[in-house]
C-alpha atoms as a PDB file:
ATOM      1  CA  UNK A   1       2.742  -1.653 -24.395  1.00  0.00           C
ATOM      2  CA  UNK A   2       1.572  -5.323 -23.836  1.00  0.00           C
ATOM      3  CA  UNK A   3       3.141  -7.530 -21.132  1.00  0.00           C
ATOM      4  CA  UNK A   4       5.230  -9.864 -22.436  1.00  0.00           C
ATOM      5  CA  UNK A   5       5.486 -13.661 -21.455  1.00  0.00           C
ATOM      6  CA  UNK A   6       9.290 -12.954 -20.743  1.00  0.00           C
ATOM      7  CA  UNK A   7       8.277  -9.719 -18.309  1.00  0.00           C
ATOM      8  CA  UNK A   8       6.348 -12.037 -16.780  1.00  0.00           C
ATOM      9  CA  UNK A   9       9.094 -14.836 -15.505  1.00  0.00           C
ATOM     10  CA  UNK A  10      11.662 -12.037 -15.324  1.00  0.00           C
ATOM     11  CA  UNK A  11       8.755 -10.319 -12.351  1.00  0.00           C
ATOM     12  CA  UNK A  12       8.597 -13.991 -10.635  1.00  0.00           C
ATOM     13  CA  UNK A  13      12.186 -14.463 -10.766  1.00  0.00           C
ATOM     14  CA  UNK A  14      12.566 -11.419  -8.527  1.00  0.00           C
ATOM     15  CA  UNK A  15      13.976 -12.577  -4.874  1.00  0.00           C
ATOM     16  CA  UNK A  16      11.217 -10.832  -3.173  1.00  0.00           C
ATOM     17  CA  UNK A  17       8.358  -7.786  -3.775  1.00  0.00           C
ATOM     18  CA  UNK A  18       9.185  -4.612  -3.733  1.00  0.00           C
ATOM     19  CA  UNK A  19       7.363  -1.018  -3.745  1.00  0.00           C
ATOM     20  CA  UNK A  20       6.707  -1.634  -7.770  1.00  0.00           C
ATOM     21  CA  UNK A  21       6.114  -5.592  -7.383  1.00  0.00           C
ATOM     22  CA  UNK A  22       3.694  -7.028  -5.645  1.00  0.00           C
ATOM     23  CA  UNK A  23       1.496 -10.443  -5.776  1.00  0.00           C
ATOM     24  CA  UNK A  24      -1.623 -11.244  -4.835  1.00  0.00           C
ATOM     25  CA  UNK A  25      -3.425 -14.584  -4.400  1.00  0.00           C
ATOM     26  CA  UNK A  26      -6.848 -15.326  -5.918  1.00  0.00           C
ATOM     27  CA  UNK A  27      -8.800 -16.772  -3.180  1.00  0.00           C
ATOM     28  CA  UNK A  28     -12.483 -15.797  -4.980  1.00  0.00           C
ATOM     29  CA  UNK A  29     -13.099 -13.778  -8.108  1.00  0.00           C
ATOM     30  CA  UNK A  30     -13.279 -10.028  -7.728  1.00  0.00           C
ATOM     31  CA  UNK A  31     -15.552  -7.760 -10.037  1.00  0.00           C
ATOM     32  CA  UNK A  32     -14.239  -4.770 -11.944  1.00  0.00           C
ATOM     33  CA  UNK A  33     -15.498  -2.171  -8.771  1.00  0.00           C
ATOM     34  CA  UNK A  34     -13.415  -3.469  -6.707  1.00  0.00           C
ATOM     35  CA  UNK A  35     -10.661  -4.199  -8.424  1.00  0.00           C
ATOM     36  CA  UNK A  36     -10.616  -0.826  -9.902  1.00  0.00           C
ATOM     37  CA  UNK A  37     -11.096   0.044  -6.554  1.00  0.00           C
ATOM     38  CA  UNK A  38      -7.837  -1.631  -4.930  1.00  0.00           C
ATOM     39  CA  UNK A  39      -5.186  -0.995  -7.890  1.00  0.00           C
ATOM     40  CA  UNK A  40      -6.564   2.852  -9.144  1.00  0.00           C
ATOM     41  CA  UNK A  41      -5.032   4.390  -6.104  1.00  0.00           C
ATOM     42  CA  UNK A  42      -1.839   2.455  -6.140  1.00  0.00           C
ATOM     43  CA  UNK A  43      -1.405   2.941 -10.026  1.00  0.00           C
ATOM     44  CA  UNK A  44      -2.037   6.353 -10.000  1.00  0.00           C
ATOM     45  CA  UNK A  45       0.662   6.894  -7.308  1.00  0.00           C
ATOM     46  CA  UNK A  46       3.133   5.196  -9.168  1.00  0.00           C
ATOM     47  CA  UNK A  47       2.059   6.954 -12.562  1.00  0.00           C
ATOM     48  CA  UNK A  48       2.710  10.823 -10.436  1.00  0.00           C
ATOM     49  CA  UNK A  49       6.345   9.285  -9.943  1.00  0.00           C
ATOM     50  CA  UNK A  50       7.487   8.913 -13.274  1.00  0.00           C
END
């Protein structure tokens, strides 16, 4: 299922992060490695839970 523009403001709305919301800042461009890298481990974690 697609993210949807109204997920989206509904997640920034949120008074602060939590264990299933969290933001990152940009600074520089990351390639697929390590991005893969940095959110496989968390997603698959979250996926066990459900």
């Amino acid at each position: 299922m697609p993210t949807t523009p109204e997920q989206i403001d509904l997640w920034r709305s949120a008074p602060t992060e939590n264990q299933s919301l969290e933001f990152k800042e940009a600074k520089i461009q990351f390639d697929n490695k390590a991005l893969f890298k940095y959110w496989a481990p968390r997603c698959f974690k979250w996926v066990k839970r459900i």
